[in-house]
C-alpha atoms as a PDB file:
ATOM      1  CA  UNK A   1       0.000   0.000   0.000  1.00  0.00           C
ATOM      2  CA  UNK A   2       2.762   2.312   0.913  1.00  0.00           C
ATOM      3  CA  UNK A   3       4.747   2.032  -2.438  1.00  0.00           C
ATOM      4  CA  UNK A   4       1.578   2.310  -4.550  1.00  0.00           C
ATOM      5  CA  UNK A   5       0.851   5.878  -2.451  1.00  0.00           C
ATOM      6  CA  UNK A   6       4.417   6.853  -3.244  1.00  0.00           C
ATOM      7  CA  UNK A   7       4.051   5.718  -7.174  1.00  0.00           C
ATOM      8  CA  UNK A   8       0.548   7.668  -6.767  1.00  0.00           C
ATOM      9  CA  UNK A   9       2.382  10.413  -5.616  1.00  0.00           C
ATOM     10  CA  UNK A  10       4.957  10.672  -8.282  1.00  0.00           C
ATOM     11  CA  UNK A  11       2.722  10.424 -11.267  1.00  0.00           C
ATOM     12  CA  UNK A  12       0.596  13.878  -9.309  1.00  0.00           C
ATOM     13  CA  UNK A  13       3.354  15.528  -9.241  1.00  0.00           C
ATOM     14  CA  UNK A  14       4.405  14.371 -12.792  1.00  0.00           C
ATOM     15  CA  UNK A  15       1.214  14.863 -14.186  1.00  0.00           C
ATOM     16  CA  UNK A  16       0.540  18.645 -12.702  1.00  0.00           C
ATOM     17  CA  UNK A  17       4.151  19.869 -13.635  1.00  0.00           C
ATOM     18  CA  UNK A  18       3.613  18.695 -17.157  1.00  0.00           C
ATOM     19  CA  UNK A  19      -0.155  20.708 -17.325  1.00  0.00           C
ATOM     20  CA  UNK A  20       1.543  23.288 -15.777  1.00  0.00           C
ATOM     21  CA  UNK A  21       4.533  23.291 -18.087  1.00  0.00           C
ATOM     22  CA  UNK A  22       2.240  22.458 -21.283  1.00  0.00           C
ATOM     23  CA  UNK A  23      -0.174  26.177 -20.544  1.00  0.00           C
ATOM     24  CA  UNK A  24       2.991  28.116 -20.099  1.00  0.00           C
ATOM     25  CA  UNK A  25       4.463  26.588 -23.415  1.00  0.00           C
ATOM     26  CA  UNK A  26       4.452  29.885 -24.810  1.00  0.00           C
ATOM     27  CA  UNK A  27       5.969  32.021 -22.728  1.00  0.00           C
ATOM     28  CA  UNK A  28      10.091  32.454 -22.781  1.00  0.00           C
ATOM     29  CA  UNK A  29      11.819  33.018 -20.210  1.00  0.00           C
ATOM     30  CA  UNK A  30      16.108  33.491 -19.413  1.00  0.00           C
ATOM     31  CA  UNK A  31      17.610  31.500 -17.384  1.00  0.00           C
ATOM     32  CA  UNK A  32      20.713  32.275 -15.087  1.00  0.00           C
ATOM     33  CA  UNK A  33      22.846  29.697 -14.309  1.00  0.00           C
ATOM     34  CA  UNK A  34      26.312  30.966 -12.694  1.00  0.00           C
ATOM     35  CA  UNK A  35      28.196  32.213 -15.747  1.00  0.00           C
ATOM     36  CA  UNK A  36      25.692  31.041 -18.216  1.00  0.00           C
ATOM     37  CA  UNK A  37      22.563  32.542 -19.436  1.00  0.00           C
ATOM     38  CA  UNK A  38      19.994  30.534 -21.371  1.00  0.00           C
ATOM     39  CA  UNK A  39      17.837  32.921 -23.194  1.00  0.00           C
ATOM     40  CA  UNK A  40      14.725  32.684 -24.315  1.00  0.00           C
ATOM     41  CA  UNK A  41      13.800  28.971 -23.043  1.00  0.00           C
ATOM     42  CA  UNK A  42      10.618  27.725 -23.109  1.00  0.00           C
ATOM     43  CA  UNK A  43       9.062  28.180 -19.635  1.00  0.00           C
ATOM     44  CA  UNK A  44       7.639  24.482 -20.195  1.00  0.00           C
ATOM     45  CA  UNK A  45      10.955  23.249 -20.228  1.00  0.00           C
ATOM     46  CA  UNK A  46      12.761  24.903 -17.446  1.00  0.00           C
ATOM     47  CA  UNK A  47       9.530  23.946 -15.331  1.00  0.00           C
ATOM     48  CA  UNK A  48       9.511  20.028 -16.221  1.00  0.00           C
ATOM     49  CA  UNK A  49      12.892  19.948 -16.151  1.00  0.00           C
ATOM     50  CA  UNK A  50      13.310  21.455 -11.981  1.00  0.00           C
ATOM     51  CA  UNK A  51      10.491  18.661 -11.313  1.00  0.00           C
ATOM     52  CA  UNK A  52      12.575  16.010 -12.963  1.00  0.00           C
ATOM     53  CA  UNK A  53      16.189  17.088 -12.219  1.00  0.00           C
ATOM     54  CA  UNK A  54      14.460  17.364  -7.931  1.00  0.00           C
ATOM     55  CA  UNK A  55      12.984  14.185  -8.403  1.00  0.00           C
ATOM     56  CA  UNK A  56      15.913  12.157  -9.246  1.00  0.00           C
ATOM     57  CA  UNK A  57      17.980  14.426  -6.830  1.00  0.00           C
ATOM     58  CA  UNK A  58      15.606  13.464  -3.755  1.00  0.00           C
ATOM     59  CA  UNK A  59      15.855   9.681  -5.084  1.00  0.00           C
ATOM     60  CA  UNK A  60      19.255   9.566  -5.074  1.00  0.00           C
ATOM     61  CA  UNK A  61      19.719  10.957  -1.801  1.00  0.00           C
ATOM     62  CA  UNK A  62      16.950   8.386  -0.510  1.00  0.00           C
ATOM     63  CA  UNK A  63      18.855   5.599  -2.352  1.00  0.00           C
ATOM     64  CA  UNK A  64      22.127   6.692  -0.590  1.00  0.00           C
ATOM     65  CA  UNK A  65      20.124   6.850   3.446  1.00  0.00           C
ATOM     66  CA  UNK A  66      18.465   2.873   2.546  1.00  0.00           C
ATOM     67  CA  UNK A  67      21.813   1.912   1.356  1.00  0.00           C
ATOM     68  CA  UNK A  68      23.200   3.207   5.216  1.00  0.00           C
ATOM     69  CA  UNK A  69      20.296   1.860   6.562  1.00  0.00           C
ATOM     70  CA  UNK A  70      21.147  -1.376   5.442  1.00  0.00           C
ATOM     71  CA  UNK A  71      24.310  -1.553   6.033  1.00  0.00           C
ATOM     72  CA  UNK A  72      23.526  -1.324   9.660  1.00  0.00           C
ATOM     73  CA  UNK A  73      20.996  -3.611   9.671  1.00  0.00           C
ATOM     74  CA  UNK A  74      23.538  -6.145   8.327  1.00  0.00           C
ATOM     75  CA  UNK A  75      25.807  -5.929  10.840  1.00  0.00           C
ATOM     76  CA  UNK A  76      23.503  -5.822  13.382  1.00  0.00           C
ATOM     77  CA  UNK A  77      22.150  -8.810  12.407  1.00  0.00           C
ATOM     78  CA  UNK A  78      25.341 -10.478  12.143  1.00  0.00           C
ATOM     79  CA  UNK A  79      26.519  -9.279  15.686  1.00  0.00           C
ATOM     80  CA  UNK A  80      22.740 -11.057  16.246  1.00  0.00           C
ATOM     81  CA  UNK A  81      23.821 -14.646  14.339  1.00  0.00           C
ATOM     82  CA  UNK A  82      27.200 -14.162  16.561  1.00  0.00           C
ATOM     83  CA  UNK A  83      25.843 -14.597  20.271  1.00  0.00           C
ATOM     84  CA  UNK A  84      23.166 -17.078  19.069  1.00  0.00           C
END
């Protein structure tokens, strides 16, 4: 139940950034980035793409906390298999 509420939640958010994105199409807008300026992007784009590029950001730094998590669940549970 809890990963079909998370895949529920991703395809909202998906799905309103990309009707979002898709009635701004025409509008242009520059985009600073440091020492580089992207001018006249579509707003569509820069929009989807900040959903996307946070998405994978927040998975990767979820991916990196289970991979901890498990680590210490492993040793754990051999310190467990140990006194048994």
């Amino acid at each position: 139940m809890r990963r079909w509420s998370r895949v529920l939640t991703v395809v909202l958010i998906t799905a309103l950034a990309f009707l979002f994105a898709v009635q701004n199409a025409h509008q242009l807008v520059n985009v600073r980035l440091g020492p580089i300026t992207l001018r006249g992007a579509s707003l569509a784009a820069v929009v989807f793409g900040a959903v996307l590029l946070g998405m994978i950001v927040v998975f990767i730094a979820g991916l990196r906390a289970d991979m901890q998590a498990r680590t210490i669940m492993r040793k754990y549970r051999e310190r467990l298999d140990r006194h048994d």
